[in-house]
N, C-alpha and C. Protein backbone atom coordinates (compact mmCIF):
# COMPACT_ATOMS: atom_id res chain seq x y z
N UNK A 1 -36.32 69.07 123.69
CA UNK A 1 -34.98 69.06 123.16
C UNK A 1 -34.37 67.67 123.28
N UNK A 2 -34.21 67.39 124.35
CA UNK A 2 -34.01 66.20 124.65
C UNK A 2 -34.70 64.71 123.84
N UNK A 3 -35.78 64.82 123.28
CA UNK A 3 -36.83 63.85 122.74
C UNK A 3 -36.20 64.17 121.51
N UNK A 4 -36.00 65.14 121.05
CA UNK A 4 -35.30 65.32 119.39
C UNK A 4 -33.98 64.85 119.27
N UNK A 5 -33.22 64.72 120.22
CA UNK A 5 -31.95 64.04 120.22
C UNK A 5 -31.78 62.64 120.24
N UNK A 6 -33.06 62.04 121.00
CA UNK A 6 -33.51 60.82 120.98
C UNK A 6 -33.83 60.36 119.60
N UNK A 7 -34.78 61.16 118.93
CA UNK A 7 -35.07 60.38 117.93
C UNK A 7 -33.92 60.57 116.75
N UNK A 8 -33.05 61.50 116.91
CA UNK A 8 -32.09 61.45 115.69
C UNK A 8 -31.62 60.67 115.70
N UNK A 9 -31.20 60.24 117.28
CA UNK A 9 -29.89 58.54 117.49
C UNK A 9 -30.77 57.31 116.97
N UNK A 10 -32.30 57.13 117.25
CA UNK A 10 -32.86 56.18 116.46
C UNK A 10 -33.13 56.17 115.19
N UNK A 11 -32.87 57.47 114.24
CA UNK A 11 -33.15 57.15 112.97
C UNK A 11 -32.00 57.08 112.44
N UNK A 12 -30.55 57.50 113.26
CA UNK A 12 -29.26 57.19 112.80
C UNK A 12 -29.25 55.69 113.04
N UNK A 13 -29.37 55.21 114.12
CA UNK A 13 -29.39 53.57 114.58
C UNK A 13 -30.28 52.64 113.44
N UNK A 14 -31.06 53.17 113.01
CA UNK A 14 -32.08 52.11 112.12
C UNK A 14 -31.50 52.72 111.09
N UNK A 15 -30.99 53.72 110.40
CA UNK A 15 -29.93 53.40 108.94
C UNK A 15 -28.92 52.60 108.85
N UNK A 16 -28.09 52.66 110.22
CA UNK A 16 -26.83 51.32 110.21
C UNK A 16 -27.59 50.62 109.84
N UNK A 17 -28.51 50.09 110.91
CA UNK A 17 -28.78 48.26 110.90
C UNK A 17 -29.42 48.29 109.59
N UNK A 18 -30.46 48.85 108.91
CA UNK A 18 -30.57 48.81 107.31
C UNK A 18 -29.17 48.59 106.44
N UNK A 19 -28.51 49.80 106.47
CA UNK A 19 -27.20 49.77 105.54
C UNK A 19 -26.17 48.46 105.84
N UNK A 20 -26.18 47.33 107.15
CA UNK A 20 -25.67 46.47 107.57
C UNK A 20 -26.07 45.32 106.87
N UNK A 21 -27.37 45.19 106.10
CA UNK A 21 -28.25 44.06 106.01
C UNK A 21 -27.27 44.27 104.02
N UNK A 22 -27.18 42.81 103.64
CA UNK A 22 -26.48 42.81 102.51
C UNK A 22 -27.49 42.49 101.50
N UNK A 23 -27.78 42.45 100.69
CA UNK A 23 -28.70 42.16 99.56
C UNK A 23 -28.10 41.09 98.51
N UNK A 24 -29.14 40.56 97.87
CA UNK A 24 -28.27 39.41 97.41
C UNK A 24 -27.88 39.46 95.99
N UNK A 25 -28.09 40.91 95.29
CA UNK A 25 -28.29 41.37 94.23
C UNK A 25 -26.52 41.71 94.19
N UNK A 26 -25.92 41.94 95.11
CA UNK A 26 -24.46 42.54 95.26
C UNK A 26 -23.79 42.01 94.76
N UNK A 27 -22.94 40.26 94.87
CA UNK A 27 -21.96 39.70 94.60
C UNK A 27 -22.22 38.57 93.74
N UNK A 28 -22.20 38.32 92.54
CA UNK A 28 -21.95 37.25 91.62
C UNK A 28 -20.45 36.42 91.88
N UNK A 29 -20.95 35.76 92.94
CA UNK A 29 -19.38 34.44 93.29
C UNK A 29 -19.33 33.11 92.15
N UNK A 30 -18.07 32.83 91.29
CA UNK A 30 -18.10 31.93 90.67
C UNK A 30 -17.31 31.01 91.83
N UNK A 31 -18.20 29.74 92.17
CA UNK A 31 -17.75 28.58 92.87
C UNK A 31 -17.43 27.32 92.20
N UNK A 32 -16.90 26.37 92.51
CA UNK A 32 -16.79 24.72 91.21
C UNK A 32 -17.71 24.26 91.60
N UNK A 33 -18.42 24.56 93.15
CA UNK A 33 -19.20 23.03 93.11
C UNK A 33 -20.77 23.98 93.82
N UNK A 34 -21.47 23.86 92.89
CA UNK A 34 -23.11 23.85 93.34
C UNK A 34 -23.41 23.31 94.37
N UNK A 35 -24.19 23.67 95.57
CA UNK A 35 -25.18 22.57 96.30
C UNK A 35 -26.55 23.15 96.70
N UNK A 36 -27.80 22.04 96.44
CA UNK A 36 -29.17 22.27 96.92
C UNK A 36 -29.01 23.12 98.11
N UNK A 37 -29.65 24.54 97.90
CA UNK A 37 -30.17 25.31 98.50
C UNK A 37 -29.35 26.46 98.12
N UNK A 38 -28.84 26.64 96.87
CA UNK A 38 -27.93 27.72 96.58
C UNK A 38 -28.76 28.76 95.89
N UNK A 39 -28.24 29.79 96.00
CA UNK A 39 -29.13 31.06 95.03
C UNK A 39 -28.38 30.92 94.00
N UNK A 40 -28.75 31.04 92.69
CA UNK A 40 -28.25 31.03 91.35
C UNK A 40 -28.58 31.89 90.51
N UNK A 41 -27.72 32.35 89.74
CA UNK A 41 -28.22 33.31 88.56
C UNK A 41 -28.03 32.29 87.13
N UNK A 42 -29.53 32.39 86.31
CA UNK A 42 -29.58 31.50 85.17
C UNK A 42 -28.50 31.83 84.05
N UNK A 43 -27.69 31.17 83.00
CA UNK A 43 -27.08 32.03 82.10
C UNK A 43 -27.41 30.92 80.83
N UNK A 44 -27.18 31.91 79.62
CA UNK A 44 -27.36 31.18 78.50
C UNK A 44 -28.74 29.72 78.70
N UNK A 45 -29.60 29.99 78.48
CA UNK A 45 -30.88 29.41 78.80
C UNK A 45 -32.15 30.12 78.24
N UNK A 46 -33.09 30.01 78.28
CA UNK A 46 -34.47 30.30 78.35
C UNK A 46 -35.17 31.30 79.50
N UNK A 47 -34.50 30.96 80.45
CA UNK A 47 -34.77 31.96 81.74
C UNK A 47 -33.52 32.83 82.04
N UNK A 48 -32.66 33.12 80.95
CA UNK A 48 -31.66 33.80 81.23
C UNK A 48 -32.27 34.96 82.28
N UNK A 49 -30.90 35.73 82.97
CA UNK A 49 -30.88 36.71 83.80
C UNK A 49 -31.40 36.47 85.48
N UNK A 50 -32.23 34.99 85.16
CA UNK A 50 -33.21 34.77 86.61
C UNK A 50 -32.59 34.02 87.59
N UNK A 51 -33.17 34.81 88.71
CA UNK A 51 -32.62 34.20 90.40
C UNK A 51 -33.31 32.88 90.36
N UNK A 52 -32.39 32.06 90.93
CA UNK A 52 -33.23 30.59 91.14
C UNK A 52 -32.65 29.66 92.35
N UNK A 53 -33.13 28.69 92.82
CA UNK A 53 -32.61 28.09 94.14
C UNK A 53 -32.62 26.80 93.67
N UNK A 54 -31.44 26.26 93.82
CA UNK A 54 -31.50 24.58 93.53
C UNK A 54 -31.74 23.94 94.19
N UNK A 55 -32.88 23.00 93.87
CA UNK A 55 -33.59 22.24 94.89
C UNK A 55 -32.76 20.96 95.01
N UNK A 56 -32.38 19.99 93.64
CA UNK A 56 -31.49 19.03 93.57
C UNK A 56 -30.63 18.92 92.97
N UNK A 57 -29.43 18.19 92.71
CA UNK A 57 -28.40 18.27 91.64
C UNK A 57 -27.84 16.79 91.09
N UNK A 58 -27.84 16.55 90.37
CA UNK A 58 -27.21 15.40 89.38
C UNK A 58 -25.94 15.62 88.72
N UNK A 59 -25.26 15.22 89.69
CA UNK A 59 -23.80 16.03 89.56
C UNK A 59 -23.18 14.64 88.27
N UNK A 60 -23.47 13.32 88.25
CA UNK A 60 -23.48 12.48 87.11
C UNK A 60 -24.18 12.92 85.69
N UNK A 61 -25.31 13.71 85.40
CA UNK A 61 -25.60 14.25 84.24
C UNK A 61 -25.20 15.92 83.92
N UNK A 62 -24.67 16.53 85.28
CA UNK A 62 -24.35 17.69 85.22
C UNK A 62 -25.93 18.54 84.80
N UNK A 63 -26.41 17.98 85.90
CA UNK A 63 -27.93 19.30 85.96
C UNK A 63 -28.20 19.18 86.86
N UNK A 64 -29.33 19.88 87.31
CA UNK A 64 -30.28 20.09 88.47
C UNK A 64 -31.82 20.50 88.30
N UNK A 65 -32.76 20.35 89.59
CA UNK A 65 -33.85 20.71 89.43
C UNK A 65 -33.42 21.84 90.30
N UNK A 66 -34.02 22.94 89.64
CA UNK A 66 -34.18 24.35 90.07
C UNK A 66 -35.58 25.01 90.31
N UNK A 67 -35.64 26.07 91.54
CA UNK A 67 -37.38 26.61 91.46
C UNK A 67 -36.88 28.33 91.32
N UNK A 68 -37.31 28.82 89.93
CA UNK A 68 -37.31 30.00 89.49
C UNK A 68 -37.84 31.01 90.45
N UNK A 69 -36.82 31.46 91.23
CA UNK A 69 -37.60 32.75 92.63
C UNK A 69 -39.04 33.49 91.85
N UNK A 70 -38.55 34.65 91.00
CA UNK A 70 -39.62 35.38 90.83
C UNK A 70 -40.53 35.18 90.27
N UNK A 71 -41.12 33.28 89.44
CA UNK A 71 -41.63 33.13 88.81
C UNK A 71 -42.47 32.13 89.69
N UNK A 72 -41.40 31.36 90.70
CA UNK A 72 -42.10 30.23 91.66
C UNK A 72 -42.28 29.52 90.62
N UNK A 73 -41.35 29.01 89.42
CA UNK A 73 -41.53 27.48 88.64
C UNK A 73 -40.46 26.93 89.01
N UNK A 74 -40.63 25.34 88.75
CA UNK A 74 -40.16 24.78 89.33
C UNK A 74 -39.17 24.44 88.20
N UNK A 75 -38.02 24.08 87.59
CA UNK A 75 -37.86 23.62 86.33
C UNK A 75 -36.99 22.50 86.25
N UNK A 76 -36.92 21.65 85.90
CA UNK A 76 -35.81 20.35 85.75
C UNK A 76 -35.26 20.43 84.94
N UNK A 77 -33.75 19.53 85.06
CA UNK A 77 -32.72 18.89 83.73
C UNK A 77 -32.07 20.59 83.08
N UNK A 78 -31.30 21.96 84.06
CA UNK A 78 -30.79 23.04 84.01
C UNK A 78 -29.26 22.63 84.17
N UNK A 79 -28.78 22.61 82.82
CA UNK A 79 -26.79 22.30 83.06
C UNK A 79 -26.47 23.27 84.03
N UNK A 80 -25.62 22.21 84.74
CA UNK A 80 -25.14 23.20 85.74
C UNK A 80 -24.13 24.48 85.62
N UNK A 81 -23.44 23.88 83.98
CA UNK A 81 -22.69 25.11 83.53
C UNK A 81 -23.20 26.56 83.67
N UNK A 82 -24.73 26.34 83.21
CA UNK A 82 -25.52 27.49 82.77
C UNK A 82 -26.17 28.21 84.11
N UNK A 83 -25.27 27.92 85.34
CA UNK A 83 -25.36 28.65 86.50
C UNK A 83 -24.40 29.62 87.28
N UNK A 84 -25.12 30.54 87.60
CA UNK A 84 -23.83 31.25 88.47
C UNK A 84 -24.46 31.61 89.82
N UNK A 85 -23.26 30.81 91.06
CA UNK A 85 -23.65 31.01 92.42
C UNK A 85 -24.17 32.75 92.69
N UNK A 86 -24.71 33.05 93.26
CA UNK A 86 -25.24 34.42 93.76
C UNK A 86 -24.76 34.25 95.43
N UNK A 87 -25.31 33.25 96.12
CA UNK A 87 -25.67 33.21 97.40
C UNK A 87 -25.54 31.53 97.69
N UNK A 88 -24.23 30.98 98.78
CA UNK A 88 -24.38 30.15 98.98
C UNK A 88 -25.50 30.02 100.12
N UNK A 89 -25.72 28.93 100.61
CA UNK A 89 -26.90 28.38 101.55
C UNK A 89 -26.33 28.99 102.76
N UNK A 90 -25.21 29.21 102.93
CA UNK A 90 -24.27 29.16 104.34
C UNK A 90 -24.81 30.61 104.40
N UNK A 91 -24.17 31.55 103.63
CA UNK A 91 -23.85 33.18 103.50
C UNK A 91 -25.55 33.51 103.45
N UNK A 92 -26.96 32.68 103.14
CA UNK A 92 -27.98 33.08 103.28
C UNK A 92 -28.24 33.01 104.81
N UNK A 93 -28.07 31.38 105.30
CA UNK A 93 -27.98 31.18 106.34
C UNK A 93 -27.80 32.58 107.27
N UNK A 94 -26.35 33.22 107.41
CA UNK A 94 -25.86 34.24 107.78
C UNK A 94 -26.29 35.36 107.92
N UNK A 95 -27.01 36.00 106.78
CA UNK A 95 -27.74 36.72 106.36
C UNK A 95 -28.96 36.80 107.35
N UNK A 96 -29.69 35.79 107.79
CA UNK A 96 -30.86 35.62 108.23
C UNK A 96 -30.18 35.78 109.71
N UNK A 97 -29.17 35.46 110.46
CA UNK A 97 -28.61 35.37 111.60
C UNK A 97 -28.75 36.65 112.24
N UNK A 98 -28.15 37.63 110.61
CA UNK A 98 -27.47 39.04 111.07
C UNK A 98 -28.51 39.68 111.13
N UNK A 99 -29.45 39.36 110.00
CA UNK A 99 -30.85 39.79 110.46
C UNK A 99 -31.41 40.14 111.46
N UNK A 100 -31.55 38.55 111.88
CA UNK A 100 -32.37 38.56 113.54
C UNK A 100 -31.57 39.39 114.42
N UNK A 101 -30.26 39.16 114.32
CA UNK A 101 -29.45 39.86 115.46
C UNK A 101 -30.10 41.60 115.68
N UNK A 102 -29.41 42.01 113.75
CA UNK A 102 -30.38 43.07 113.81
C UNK A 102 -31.21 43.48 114.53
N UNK A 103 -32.16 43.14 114.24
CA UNK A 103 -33.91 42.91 114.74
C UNK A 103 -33.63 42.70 116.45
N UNK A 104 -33.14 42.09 116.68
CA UNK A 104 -32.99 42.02 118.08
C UNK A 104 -32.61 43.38 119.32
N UNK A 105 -31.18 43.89 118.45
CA UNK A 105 -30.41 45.08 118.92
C UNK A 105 -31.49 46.03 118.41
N UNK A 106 -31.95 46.45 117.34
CA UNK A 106 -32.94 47.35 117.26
C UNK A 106 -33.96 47.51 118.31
N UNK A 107 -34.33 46.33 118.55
CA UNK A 107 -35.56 46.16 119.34
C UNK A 107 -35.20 46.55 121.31
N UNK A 108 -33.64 45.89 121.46
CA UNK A 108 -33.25 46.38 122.67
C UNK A 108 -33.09 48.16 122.69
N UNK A 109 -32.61 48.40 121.48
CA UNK A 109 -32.12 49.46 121.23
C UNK A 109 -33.88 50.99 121.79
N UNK A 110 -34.47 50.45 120.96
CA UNK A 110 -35.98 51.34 121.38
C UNK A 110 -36.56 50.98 122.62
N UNK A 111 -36.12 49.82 123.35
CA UNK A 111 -36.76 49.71 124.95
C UNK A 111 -35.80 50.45 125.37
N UNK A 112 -34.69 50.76 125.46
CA UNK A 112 -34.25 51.91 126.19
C UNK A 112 -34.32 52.77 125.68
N UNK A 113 -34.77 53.76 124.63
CA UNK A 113 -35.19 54.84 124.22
C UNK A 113 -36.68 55.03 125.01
N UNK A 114 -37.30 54.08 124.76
CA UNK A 114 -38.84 54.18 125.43
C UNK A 114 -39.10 54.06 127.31
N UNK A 115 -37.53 53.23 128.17
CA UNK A 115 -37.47 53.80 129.46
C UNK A 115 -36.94 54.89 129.28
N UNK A 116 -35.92 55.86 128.78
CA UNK A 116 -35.46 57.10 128.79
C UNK A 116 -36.48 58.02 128.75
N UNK A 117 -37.40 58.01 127.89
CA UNK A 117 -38.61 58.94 127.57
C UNK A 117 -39.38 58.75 128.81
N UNK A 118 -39.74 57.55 129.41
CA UNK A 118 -40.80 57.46 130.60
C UNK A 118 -39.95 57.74 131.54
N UNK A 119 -38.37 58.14 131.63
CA UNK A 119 -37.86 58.38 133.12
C UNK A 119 -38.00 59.86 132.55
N UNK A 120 -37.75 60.56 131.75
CA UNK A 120 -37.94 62.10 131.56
C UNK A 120 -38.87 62.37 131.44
N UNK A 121 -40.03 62.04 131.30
CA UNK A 121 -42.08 62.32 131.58
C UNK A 121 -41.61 62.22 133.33
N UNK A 122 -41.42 61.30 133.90
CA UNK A 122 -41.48 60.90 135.30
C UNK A 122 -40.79 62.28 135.79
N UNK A 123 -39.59 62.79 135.22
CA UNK A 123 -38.98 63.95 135.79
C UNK A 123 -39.56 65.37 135.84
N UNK A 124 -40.39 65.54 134.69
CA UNK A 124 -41.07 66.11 134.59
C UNK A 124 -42.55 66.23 135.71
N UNK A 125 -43.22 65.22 135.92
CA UNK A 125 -44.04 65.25 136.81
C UNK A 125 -43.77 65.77 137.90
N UNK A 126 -42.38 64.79 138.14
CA UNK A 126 -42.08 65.58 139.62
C UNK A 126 -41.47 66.64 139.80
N UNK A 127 -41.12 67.46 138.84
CA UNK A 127 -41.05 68.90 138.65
C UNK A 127 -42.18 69.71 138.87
N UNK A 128 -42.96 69.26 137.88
CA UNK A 128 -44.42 69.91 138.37
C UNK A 128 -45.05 70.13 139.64
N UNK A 129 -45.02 68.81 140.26
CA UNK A 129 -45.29 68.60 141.52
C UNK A 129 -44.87 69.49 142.43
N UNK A 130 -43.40 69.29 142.65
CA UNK A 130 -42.20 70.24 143.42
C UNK A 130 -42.71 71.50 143.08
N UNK A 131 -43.86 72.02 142.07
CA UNK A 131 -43.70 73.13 141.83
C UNK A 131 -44.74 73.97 142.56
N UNK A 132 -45.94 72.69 142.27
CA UNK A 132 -47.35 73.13 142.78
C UNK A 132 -46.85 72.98 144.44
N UNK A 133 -45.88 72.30 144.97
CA UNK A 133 -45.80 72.27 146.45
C UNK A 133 -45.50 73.71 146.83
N UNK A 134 -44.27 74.25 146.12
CA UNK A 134 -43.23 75.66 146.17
C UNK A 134 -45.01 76.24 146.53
N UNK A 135 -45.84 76.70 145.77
CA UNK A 135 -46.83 77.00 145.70
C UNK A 135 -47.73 76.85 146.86
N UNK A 136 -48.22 76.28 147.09
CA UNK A 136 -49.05 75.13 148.49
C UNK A 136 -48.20 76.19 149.63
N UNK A 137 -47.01 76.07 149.28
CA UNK A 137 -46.00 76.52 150.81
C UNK A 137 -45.94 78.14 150.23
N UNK A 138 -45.94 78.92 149.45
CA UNK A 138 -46.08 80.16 149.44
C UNK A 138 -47.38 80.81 149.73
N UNK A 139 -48.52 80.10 149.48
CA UNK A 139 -49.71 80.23 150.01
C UNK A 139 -50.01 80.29 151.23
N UNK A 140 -49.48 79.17 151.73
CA UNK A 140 -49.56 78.98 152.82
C UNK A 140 -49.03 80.08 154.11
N UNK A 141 -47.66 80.39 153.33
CA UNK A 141 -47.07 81.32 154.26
C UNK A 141 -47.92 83.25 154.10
N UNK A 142 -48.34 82.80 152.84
CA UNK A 142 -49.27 84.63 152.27
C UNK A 142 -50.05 84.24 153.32
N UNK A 143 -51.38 82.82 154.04
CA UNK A 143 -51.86 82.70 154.79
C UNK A 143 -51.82 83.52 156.32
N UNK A 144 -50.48 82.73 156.34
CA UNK A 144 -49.71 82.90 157.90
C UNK A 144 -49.64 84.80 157.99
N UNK A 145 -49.12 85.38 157.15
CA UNK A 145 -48.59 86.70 156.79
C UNK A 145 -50.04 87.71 157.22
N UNK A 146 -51.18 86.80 156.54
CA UNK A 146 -52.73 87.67 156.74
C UNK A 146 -52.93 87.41 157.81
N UNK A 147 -52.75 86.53 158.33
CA UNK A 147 -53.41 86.21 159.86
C UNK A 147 -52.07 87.49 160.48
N UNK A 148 -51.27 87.11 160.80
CA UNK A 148 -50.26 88.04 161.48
C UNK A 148 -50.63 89.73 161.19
N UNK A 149 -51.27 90.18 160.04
CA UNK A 149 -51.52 91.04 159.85
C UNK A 149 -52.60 91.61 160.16
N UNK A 150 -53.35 90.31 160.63
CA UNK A 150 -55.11 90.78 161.25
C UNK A 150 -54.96 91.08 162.45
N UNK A 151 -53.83 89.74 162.82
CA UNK A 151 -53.00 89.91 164.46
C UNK A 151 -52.90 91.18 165.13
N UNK A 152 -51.83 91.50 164.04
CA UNK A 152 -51.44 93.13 164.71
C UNK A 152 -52.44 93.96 164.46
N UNK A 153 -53.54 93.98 163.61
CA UNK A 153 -54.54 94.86 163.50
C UNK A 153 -55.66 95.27 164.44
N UNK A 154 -55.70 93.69 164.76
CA UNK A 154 -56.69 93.58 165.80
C UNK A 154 -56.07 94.22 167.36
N UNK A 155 -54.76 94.05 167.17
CA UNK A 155 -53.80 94.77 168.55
C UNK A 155 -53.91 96.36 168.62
N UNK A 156 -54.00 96.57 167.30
CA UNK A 156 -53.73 98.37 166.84
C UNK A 156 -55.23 98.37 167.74
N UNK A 157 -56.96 97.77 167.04
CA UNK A 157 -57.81 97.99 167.32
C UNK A 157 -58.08 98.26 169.51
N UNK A 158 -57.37 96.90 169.71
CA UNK A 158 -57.08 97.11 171.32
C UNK A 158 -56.51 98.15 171.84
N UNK A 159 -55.51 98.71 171.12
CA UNK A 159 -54.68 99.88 171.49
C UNK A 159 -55.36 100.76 171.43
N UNK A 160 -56.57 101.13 170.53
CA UNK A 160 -56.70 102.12 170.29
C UNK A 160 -58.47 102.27 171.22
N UNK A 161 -58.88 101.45 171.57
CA UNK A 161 -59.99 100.91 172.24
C UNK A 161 -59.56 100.92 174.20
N UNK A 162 -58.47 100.73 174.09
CA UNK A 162 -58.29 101.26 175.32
C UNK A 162 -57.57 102.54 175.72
N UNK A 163 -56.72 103.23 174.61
CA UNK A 163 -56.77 104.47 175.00
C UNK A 163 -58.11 105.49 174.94
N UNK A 164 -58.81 105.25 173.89
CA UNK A 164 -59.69 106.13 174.09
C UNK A 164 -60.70 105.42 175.37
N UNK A 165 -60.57 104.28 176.17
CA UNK A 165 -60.91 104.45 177.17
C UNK A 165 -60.54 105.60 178.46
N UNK A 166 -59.28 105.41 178.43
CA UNK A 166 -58.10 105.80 179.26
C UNK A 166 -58.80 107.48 179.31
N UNK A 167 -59.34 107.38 178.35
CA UNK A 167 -59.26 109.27 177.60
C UNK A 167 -60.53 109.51 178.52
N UNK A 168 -61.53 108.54 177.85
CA UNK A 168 -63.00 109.03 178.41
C UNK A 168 -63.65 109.26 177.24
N UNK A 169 -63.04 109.66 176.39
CA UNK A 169 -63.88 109.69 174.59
C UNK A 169 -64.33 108.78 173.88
N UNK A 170 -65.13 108.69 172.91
CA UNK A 170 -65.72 107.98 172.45
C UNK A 170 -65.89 108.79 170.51
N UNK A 171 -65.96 107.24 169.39
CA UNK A 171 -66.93 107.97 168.85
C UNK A 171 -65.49 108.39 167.38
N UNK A 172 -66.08 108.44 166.39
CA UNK A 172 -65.11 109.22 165.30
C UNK A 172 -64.49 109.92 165.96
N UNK A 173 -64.69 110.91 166.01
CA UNK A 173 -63.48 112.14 166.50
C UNK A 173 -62.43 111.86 167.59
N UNK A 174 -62.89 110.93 168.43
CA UNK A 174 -61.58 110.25 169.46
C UNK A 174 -60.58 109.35 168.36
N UNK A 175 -61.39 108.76 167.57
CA UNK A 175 -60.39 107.90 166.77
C UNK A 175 -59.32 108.32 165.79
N UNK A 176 -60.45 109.93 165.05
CA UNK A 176 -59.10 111.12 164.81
C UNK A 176 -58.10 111.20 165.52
N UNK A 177 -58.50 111.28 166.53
CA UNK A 177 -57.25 112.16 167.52
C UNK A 177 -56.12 111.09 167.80
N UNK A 178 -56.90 109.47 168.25
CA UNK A 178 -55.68 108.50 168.25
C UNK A 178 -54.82 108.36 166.89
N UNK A 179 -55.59 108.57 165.71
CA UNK A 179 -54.81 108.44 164.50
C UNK A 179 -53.84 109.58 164.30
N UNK A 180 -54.65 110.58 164.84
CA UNK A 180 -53.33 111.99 164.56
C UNK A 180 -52.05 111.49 165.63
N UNK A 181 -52.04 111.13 166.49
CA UNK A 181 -51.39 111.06 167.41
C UNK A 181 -50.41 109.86 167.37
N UNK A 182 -50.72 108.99 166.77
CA UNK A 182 -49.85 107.90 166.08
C UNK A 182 -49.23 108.17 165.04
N UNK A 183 -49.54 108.79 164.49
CA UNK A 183 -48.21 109.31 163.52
C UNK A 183 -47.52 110.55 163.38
């Protein structure tokens, strides 16, 4: 029961930190000023629609060299008009921060899920243990109980070994008579 409650809080915990992580597909930011290392969306061009990262900019001819993400080309002399910021360098930057952070808290997050589980195995053992002892010591005492019971048996046997001394009889039929006579 306990282990199922565990894992719900970790598959609730790893949807935040998923649903936390931003994608870069989300926000089309129009900015004035471009800079190398920006994510870009191409417009009116040849590669219309495409993600691209500006490698340099010639802010005197108004272009840049750009490397086309999903194509990995590299392309030169792209007006800068014919760009739209996606992702500055900073907010990727960020991105990668929140990431790791992510990644980090997740990762603290399952070492204490994984001591919780080994302190409740551990509780368990020593449940068991405690149990087989309860055991060990009820045995022990059924032990004690047989001996005490051989005890007094062996006393009945004396008792009954010296009255039929006492008597002078011997033999089954004396031992009738002590048995009739005891109860």
């Amino acid at each position: 029961m306990k282990l199922q409650i565990i894992v719900l809080i970790i598959i609730i915990f790893l949807s935040f930190v998923s649903a936390s992580e931003e994608n870069l597909d989300v926000a089309v930011k129009v900015v004035e000023k471009i800079e190398a290392g920006d994510i870009v969306q191409l417009i009116n061009n040849e590669f219309q629609n495409q993600k691209a990262e500006v490698i340099n900019i010639d802010e005197k001819k108004g272009e840049a060299v750009i490397r086309i993400i999903d194509l990995n080309l590299t392309v030169k002399n792209v007006k800068i008009k014919d760009m739209k910021i996606i992702a500055t360098r900073e907010e990727i930057e960020l991105r990668s921060l929140n990431t790791e952070k992510n990644f980090i808290l997740a990762f603290i997050f399952l070492m204490v899920v994984f001591v919780l589980i080994l302190l409740e195995k551990r509780r368990l053992l020593k449940k068991k243990r405690k149990q087989k002892q309860i055991k060990k010591v009820k045995s022990a005492k059924q032990i004690k109980q047989k001996y005490k019971n051989r005890k007094s048996k062996n006393k009945e046997y004396v008792r009954e070994k010296l009255f039929l001394q006492k008597r002078g009889t011997s033999g089954k039929s004396a031992s009738r008579q002590y048995l009739s006579k005891r109860d």
